[in-house]
PDB file of N, CA and C in Angstrom:
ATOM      1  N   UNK A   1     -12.598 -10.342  17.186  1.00  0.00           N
ATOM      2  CA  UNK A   1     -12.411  -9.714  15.898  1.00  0.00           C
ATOM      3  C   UNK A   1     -10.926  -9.717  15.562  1.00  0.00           C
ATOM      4  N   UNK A   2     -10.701  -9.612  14.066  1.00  0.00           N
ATOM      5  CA  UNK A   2      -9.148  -9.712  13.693  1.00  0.00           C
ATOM      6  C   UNK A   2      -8.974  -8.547  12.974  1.00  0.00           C
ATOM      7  N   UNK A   3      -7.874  -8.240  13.995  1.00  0.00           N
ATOM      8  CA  UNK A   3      -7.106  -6.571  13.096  1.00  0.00           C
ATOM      9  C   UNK A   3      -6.227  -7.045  12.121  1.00  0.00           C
ATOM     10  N   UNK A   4      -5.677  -7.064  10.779  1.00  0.00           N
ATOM     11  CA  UNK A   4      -5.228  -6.991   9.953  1.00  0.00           C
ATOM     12  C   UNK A   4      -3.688  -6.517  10.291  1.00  0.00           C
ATOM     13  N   UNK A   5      -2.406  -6.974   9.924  1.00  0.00           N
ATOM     14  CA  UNK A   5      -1.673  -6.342  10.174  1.00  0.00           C
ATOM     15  C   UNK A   5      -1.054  -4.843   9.094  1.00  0.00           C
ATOM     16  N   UNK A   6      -0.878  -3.890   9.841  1.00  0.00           N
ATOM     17  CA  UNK A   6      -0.352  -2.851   8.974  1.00  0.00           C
ATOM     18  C   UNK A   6       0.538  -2.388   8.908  1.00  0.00           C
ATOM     19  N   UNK A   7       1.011  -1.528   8.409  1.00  0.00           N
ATOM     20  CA  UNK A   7       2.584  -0.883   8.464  1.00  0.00           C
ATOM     21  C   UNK A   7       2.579   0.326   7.292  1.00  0.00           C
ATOM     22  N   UNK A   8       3.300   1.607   7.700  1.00  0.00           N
ATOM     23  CA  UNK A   8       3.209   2.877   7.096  1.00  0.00           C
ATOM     24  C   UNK A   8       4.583   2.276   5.829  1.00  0.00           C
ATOM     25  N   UNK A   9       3.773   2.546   4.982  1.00  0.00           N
ATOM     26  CA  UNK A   9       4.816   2.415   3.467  1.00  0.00           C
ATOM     27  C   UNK A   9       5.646   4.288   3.148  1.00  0.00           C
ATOM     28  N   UNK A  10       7.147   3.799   3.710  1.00  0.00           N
ATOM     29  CA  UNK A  10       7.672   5.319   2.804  1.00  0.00           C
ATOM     30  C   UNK A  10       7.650   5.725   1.858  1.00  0.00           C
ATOM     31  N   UNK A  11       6.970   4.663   0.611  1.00  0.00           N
ATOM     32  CA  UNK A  11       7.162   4.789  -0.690  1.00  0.00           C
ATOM     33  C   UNK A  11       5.649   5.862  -1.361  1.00  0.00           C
ATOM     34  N   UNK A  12       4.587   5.056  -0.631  1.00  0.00           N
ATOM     35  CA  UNK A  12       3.407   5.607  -0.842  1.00  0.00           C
ATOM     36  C   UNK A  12       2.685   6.799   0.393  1.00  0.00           C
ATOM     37  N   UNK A  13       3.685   6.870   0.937  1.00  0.00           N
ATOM     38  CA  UNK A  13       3.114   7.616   2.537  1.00  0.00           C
ATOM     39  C   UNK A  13       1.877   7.366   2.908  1.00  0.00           C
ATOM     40  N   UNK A  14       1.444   6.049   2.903  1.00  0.00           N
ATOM     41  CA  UNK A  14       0.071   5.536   3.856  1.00  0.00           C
ATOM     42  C   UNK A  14       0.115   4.364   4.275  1.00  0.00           C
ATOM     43  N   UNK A  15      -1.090   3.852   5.086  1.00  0.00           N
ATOM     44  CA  UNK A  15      -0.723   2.634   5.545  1.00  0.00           C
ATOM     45  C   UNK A  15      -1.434   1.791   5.014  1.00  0.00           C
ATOM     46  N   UNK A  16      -0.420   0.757   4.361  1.00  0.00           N
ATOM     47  CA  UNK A  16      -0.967  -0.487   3.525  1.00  0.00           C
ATOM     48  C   UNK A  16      -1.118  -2.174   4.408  1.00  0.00           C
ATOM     49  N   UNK A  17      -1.754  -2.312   4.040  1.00  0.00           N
ATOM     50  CA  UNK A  17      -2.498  -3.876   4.913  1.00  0.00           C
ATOM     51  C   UNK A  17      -1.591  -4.906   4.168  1.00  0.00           C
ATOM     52  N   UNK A  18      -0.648  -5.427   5.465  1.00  0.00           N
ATOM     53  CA  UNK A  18       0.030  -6.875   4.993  1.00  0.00           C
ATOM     54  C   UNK A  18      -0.481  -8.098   4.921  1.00  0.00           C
ATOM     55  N   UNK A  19      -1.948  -8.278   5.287  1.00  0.00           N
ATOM     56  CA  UNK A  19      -2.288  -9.424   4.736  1.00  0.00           C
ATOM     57  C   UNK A  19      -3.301  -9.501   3.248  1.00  0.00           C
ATOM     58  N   UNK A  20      -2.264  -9.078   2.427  1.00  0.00           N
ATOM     59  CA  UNK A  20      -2.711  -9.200   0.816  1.00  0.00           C
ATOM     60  C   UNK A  20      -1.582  -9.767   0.324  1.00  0.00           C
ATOM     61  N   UNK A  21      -1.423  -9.351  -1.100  1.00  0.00           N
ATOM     62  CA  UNK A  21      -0.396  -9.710  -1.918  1.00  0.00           C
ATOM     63  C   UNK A  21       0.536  -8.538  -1.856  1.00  0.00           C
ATOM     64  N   UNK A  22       1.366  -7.872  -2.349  1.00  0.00           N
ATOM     65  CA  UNK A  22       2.517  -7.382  -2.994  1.00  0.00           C
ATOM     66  C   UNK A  22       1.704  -6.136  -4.172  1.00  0.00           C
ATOM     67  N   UNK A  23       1.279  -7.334  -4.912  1.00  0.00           N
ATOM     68  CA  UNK A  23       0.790  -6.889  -6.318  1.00  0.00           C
ATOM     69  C   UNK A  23      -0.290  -6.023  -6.187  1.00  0.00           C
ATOM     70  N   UNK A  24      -1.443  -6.726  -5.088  1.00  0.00           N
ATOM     71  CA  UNK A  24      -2.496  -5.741  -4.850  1.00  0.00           C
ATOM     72  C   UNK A  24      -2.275  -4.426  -4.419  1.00  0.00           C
ATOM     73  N   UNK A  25      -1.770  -4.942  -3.170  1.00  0.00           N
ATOM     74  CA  UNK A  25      -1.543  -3.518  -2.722  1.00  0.00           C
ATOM     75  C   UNK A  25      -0.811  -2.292  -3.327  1.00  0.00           C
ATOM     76  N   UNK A  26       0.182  -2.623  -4.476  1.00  0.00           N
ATOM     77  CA  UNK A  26       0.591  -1.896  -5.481  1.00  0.00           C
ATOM     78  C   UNK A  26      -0.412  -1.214  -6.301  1.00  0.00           C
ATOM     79  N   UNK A  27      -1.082  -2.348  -6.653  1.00  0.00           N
ATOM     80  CA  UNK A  27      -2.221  -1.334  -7.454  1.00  0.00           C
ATOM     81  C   UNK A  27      -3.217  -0.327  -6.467  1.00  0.00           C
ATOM     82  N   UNK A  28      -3.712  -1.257  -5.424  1.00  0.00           N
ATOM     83  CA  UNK A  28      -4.941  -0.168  -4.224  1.00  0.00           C
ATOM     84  C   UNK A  28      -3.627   1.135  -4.193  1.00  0.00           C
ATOM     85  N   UNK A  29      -2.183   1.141  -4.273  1.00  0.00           N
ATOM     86  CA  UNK A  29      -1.754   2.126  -3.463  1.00  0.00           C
ATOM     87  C   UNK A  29      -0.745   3.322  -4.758  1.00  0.00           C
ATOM     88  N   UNK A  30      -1.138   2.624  -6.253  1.00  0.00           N
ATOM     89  CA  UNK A  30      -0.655   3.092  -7.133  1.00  0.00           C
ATOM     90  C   UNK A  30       0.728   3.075  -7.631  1.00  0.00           C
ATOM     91  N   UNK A  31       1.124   2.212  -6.945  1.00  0.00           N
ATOM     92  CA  UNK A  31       3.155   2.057  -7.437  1.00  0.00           C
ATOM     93  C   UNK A  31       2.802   1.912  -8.664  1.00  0.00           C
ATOM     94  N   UNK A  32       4.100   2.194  -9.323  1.00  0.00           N
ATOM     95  CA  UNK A  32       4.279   2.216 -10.550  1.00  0.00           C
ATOM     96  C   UNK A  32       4.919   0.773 -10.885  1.00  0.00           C
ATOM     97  N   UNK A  33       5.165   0.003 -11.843  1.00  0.00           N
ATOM     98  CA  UNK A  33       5.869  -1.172 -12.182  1.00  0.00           C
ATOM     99  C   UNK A  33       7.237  -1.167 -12.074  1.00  0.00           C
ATOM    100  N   UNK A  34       8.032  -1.924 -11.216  1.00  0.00           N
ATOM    101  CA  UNK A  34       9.299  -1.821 -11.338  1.00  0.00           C
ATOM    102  C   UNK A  34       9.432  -1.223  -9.601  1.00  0.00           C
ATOM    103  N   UNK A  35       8.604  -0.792  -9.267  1.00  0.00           N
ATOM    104  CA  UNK A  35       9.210   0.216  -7.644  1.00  0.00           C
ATOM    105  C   UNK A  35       9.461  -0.684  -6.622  1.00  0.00           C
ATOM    106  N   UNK A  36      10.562  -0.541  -6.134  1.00  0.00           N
ATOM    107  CA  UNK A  36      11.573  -1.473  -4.775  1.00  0.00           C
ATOM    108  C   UNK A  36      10.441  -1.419  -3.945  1.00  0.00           C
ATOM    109  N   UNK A  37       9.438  -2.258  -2.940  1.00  0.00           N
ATOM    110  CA  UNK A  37       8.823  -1.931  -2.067  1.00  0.00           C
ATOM    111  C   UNK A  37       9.625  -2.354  -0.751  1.00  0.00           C
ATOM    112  N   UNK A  38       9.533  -1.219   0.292  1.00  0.00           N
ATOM    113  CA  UNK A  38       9.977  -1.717   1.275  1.00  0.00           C
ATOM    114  C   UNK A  38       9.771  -2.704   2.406  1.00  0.00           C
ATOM    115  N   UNK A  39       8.930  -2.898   2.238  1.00  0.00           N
ATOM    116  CA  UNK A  39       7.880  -3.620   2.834  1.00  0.00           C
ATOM    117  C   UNK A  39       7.578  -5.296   2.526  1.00  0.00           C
ATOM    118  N   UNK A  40       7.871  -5.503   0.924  1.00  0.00           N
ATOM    119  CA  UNK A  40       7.800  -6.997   0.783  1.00  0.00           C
ATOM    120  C   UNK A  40       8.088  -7.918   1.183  1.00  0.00           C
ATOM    121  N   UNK A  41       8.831  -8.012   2.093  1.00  0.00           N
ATOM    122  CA  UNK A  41       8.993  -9.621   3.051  1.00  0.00           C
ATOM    123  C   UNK A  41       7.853  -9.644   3.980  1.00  0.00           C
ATOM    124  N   UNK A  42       7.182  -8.915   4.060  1.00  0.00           N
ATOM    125  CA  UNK A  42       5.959  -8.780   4.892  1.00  0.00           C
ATOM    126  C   UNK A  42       4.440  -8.982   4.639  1.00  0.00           C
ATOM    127  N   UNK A  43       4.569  -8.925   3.053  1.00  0.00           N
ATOM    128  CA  UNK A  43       3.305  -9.723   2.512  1.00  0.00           C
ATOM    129  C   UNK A  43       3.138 -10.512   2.488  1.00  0.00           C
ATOM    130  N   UNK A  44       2.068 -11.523   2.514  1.00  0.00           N
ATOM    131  CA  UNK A  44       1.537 -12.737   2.063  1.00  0.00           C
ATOM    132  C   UNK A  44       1.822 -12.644   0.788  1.00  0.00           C
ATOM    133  N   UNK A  45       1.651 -14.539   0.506  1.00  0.00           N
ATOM    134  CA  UNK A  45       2.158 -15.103  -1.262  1.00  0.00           C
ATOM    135  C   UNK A  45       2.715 -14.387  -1.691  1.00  0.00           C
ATOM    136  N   UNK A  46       4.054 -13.800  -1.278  1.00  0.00           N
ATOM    137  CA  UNK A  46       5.476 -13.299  -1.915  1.00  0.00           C
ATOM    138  C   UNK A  46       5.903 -14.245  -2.507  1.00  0.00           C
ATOM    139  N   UNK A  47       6.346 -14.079  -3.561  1.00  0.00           N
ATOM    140  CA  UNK A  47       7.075 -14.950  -4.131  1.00  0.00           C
ATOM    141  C   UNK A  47       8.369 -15.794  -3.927  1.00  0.00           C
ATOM    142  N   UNK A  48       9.212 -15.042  -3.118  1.00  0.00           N
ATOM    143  CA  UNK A  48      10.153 -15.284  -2.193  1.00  0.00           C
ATOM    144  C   UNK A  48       9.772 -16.910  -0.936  1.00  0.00           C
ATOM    145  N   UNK A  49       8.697 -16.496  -0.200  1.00  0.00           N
ATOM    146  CA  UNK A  49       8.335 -16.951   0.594  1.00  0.00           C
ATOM    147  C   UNK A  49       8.175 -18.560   0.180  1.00  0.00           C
ATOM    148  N   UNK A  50       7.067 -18.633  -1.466  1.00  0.00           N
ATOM    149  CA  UNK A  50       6.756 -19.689  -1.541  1.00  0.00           C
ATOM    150  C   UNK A  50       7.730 -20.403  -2.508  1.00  0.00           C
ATOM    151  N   UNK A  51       9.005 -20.065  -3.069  1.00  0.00           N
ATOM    152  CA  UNK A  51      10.728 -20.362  -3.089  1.00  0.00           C
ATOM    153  C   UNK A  51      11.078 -21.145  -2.123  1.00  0.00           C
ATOM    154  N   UNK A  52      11.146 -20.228  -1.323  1.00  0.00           N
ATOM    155  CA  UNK A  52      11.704 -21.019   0.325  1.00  0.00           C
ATOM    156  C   UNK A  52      10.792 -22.087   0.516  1.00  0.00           C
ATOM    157  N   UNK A  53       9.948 -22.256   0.663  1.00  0.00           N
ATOM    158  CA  UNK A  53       9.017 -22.962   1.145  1.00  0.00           C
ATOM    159  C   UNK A  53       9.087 -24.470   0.337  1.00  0.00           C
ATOM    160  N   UNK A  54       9.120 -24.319  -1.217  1.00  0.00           N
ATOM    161  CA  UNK A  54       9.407 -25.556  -2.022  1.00  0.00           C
ATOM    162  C   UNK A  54      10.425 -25.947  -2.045  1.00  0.00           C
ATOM    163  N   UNK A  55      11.614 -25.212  -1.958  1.00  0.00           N
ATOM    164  CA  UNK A  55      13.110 -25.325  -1.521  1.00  0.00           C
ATOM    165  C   UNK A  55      12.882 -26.550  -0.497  1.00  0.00           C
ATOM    166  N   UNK A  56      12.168 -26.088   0.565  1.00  0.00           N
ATOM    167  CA  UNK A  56      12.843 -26.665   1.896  1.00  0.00           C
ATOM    168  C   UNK A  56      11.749 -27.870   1.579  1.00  0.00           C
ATOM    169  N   UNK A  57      10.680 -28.438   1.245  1.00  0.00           N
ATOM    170  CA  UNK A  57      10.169 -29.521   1.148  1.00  0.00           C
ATOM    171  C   UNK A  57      11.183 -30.407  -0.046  1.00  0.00           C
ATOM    172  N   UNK A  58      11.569 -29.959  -1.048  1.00  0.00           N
ATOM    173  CA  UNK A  58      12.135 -30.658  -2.234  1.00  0.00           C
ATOM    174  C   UNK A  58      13.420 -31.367  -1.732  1.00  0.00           C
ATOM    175  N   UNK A  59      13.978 -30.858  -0.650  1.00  0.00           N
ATOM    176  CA  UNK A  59      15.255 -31.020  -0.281  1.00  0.00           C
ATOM    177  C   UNK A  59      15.072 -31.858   1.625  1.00  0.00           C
ATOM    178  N   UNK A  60      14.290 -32.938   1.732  1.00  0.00           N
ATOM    179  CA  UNK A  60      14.306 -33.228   3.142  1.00  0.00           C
ATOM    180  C   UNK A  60      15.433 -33.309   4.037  1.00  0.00           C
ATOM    181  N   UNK A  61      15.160 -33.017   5.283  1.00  0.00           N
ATOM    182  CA  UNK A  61      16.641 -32.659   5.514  1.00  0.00           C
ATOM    183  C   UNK A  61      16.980 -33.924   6.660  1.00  0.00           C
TER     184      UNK A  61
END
């Protein structure tokens, strides 16, 4: 069986599941639009992530 990874959010004081989006879990956890999450390098399909990711294919090294 696969445990999900988690981590306690200071923003929302509970624990939100990092294998979603950003966005979801904002809404399951009620952020408001605009709120710093602390946590975002730790989600899946961050936006960040898939930056880097086309970055480093566009540019062979």
């Amino acid at each position: 069986m696969f445990d999900s990874p988690m981590e306690h959010c200071p923003v929302c004081g509970q624990m939100v599941i990092l294998d979603q989006s950003k966005a979801k879990c904002g809404l399951e956890h009620a952020c408001k639009p605009g709120t710093v999450c602390p946590l975002e390098k730790y989600f899946v399909g961050t936006e960040g992530r898939v930056d880097a990711a086309a970055d480093d294919l566009s540019h062979p090294g």
